[in-house]
Protein backbone atom coordinates (compact mmCIF):
# COMPACT_ATOMS: atom_id res chain seq x y z
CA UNK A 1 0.00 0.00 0.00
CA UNK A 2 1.44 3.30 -1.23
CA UNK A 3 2.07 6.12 1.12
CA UNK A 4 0.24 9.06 1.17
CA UNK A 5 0.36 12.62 1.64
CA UNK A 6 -2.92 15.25 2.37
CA UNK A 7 -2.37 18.34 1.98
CA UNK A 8 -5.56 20.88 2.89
CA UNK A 9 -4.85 24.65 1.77
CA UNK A 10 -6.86 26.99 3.79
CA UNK A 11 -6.86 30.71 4.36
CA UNK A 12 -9.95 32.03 6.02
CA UNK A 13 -12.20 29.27 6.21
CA UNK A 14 -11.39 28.11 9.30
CA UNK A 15 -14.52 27.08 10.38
CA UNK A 16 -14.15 23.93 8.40
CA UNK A 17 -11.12 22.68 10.04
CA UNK A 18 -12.38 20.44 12.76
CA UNK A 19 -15.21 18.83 10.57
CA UNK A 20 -11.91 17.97 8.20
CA UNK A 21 -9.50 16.59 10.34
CA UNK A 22 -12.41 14.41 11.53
CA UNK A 23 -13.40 13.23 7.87
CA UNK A 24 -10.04 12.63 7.54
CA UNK A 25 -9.59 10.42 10.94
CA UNK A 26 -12.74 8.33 9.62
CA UNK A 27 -10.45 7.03 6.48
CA UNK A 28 -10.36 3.19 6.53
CA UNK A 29 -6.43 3.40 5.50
CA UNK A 30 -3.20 2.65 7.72
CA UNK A 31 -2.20 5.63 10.23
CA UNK A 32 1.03 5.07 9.82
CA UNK A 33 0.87 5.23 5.69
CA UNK A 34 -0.83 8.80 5.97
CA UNK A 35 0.67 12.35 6.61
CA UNK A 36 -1.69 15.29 6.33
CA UNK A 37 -0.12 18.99 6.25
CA UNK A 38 -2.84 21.93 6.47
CA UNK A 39 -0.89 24.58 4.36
CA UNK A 40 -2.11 27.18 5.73
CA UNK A 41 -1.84 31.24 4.34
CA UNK A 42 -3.35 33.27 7.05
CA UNK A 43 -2.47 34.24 10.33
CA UNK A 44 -2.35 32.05 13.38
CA UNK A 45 -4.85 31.15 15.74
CA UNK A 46 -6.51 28.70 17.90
CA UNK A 47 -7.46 26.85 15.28
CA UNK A 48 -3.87 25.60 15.16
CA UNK A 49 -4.51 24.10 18.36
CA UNK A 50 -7.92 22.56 17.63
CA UNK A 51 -6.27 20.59 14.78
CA UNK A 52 -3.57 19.22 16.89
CA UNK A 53 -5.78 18.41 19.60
CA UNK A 54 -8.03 16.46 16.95
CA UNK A 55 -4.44 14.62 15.69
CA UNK A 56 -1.54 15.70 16.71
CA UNK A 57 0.23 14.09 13.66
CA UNK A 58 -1.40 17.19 11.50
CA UNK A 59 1.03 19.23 10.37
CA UNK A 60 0.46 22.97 9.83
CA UNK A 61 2.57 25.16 7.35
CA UNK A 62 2.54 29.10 7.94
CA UNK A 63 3.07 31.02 4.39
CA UNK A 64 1.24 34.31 4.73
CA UNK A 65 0.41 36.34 1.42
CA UNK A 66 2.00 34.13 -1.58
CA UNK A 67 -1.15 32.85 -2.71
CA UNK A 68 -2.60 28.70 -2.97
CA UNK A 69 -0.16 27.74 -5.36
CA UNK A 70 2.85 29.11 -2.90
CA UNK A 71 1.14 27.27 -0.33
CA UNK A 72 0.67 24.12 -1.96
CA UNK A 73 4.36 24.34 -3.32
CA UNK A 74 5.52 24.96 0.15
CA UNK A 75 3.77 21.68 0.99
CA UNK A 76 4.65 19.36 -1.25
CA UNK A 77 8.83 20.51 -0.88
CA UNK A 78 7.70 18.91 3.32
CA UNK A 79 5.64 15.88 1.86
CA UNK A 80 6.66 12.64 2.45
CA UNK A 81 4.01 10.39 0.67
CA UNK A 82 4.25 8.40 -2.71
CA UNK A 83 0.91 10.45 -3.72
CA UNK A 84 0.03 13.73 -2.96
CA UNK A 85 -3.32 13.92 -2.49
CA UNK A 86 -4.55 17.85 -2.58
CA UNK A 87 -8.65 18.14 -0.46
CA UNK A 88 -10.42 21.39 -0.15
CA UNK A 89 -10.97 22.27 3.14
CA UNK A 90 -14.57 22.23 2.51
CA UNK A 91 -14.84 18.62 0.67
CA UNK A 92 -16.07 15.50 2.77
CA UNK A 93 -14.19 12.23 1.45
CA UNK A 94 -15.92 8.65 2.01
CA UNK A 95 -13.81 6.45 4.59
CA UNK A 96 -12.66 3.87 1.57
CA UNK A 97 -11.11 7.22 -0.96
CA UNK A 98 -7.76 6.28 -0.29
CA UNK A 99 -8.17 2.04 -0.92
CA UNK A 100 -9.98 2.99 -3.86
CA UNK A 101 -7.48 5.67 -5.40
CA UNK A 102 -4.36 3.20 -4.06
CA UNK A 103 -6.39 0.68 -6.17
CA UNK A 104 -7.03 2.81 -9.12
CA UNK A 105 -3.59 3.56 -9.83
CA UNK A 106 -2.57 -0.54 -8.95
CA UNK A 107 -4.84 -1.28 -11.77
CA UNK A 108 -3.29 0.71 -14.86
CA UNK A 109 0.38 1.81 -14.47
CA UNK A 110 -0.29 4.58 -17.30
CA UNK A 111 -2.34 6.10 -14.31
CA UNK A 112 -0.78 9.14 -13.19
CA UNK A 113 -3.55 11.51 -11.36
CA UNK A 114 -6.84 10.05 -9.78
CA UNK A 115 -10.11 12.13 -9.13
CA UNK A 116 -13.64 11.51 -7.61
CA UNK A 117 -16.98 12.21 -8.41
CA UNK A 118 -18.39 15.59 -6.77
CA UNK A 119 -21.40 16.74 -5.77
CA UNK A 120 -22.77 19.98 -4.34
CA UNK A 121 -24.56 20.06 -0.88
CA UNK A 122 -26.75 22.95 -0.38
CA UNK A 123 -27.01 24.49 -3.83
CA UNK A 124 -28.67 25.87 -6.69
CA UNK A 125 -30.75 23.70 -9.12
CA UNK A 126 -28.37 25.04 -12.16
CA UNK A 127 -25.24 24.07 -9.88
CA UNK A 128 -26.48 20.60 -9.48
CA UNK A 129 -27.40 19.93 -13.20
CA UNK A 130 -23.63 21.52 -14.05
CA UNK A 131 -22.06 19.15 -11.74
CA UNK A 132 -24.04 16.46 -12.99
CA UNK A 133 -22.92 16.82 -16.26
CA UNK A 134 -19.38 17.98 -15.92
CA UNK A 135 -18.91 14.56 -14.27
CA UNK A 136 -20.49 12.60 -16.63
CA UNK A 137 -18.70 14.42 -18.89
CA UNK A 138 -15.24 13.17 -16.97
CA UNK A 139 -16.35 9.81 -17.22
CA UNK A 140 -17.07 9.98 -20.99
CA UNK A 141 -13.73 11.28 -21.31
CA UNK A 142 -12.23 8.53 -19.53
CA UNK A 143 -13.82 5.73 -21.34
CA UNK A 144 -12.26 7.66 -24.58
CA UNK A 145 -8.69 8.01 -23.03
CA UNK A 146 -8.39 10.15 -20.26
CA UNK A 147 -10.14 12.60 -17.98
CA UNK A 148 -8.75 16.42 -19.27
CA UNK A 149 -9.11 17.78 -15.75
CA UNK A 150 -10.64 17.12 -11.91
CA UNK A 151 -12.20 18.25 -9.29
CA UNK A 152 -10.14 20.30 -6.78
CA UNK A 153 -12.46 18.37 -4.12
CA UNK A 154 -10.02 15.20 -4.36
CA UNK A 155 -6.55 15.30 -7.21
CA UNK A 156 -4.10 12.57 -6.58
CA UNK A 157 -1.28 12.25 -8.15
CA UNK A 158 2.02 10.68 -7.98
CA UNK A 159 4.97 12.40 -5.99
CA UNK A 160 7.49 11.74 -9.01
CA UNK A 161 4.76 14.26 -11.21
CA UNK A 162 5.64 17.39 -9.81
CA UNK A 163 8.70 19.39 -7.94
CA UNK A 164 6.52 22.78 -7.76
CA UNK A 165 3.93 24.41 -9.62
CA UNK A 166 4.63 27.67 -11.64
CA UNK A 167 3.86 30.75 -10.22
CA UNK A 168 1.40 31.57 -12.91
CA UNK A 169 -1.10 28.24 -12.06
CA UNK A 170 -4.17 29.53 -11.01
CA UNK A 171 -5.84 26.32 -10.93
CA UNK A 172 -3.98 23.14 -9.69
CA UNK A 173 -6.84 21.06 -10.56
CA UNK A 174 -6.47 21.23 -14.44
CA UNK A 175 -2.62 22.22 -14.50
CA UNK A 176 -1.52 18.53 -13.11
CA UNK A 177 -4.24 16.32 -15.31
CA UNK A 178 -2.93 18.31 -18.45
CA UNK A 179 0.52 17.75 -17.58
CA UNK A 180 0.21 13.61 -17.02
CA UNK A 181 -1.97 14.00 -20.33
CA UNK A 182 0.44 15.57 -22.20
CA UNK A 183 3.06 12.99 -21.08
CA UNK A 184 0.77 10.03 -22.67
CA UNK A 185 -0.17 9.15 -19.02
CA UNK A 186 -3.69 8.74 -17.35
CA UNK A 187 -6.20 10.71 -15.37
CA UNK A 188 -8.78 8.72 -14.28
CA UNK A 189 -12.21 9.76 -12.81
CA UNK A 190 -13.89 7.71 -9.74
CA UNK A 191 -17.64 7.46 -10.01
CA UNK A 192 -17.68 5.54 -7.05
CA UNK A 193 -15.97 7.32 -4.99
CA UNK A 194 -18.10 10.37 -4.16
CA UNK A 195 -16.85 13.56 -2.75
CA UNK A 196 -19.55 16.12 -1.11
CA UNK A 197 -18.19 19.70 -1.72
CA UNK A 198 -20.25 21.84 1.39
CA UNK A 199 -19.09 25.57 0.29
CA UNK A 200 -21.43 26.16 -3.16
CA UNK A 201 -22.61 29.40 -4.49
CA UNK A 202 -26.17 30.70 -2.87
CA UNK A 203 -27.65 32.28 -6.05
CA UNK A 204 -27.95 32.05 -9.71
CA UNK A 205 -25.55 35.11 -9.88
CA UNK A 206 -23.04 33.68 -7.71
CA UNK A 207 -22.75 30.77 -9.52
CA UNK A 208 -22.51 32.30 -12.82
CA UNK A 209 -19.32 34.65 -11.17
CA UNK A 210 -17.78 31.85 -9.69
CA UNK A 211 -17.78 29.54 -12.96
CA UNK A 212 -16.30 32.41 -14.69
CA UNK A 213 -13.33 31.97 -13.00
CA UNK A 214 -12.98 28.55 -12.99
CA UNK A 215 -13.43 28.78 -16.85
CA UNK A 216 -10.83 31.41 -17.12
CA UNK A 217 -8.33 29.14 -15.15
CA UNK A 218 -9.22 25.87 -17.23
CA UNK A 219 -8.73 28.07 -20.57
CA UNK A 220 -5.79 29.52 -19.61
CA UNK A 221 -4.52 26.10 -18.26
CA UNK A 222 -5.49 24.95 -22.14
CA UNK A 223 -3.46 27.83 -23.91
CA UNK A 224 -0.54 27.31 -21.91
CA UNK A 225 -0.41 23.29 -23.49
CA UNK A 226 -1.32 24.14 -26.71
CA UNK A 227 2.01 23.99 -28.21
CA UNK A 228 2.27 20.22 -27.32
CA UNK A 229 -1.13 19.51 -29.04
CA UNK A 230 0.55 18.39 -32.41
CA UNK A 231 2.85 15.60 -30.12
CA UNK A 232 -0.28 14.30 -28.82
CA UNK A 233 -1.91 10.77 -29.66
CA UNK A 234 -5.28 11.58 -31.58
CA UNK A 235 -8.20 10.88 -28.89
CA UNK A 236 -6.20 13.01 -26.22
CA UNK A 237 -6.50 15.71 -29.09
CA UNK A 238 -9.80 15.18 -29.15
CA UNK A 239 -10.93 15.42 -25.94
CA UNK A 240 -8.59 18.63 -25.97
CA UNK A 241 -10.22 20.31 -28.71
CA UNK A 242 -13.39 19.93 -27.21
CA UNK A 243 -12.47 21.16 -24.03
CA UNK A 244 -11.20 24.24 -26.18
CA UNK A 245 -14.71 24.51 -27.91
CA UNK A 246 -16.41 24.66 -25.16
CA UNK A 247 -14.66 27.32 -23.27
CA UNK A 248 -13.79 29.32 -25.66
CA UNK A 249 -17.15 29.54 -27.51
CA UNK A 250 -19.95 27.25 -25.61
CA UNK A 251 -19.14 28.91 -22.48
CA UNK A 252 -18.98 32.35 -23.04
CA UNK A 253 -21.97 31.86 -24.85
CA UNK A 254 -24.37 30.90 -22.05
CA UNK A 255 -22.40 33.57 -19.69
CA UNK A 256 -22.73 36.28 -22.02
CA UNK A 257 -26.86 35.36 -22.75
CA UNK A 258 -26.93 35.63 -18.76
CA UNK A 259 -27.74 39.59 -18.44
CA UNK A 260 -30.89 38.66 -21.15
CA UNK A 261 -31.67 35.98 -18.52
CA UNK A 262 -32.22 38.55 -16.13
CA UNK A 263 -33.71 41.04 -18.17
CA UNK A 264 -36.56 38.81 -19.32
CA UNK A 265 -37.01 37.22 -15.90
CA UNK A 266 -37.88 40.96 -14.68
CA UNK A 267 -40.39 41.60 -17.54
CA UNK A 268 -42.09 38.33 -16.96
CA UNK A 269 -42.48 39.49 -13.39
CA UNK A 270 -43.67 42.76 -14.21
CA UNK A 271 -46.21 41.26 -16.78
């Protein structure tokens, strides 16, 4: 059984911390195969004790101001594990994830990053049909070659992947699929392992802001591979170019119609 290591970035959302470490205390995996570093970029507090009073083996890392990507970099350079296995602070994991993602990458060597199916507690109708299809979406991909990106819920990956991320990554999530991808390795996609994210957007507006960045980061995650597309093998460049269709001219479409969405909504109100 490989080793693993967590690592949980957090900066404000502190609040989530002891419902975390507990998840992560629940996991039906050796104690003495997992690690877990909270890399942490705000200032300290009592939650620091909280978490070491919940497991003392928590480790917390102190990087104020750099940013996720500092933090996560600052991690990994203290990790120990044989996977890295990056959790948002607000993501609740089912006590067999790491059997099932040790198993996953057991079963095909080519495997090189492992996600898990998400879904949204708590949310909008629109953000529950989106997640339901971006997943199925994943697995579609998968059954084609590979998955082009994951959910920042649950990425594991193997240590050997990555030293550091650039400075420029905004999202970690669809920088380290892409980069197995583009190395004719594997991401693979979980539907059985299913990861409850508890922090969603409250309204149709929110929702709409907060996909906006996550499409910005995918699409600048996909320009910044684009000049390996012509090494790739073909269905990897297919899945690609779809992912470039769609947020470069499926997405901005429905964004863009959004303002309309609104407008009409308020004349059908008035009327």
């Amino acid at each position: 059984m490989r080793t693993f290591t967590i690592i949980i970035p957090i900066y404000r959302d502190l609040q989530y911390v002891k419902d975390k470490v507990s998840n992560i205390l629940d996991f039906d995996y050796p104690a003495d195969k997992v690690e877990v570093i909270f890399a942490h970029g705000g200032a300290k507090s009592n939650k620091d004790q909280e978490i070491r009073a919940e497991d003392p083996l928590c480790r917390i890392l102190h990087r104020q101001g750099y940013g996720k990507i500092y933090q996560l970099n600052e991690a990994i350079k203290a990790a120990h594990g044989q996977i890295m296995l990056i959790t948002d602070i607000d993501a609740r994991m089912p006590a067999d994830s790491l059997r099932a993602i040790n198993a996953a990458f057991d079963e095909d060597p080519s495997v090189a990053v492992v996600g898990a199916w998400t879904y949204p507690m708590n949310c909008t109708l629109v953000d529950r049909i989106y997640w339901y299809i971006a997943n199925w979406l994943r697995i579609l991909e998968q059954w084609i070659l590979t998955c082009s990106h994951v959910s920042g819920c649950c990425m594991a990956f193997h240590r050997f992947m990555i030293e550091r991320f650039p400075d420029d990554v905004i999202a970690d999530d669809v920088y380290i699929p892409f980069l197995a991808n583009f190395n004719d390795l594997r991401t693979v996609y979980l539907k059985d392992v299913k990861v409850a994210e508890i922090r969603q957007p409250k309204t149709i507006g929110d929702f709409f802001m907060h996909k906006t960045r996550k499409g910005n980061a995918v699409l600048r995650e996909l320009l910044r591979f684009m000049y390996l597309l012509q090494q790739a093998k073909i269905r990897w460049k297919l899945i690609y170019l779809a992912r470039m269709i769609q947020f470069t001219i499926l997405t901005p479409t429905v964004f863009l119609s959004y303002p309309f969405y609104q407008q009409t909504s308020k004349l059908r109100k008035v009327k």
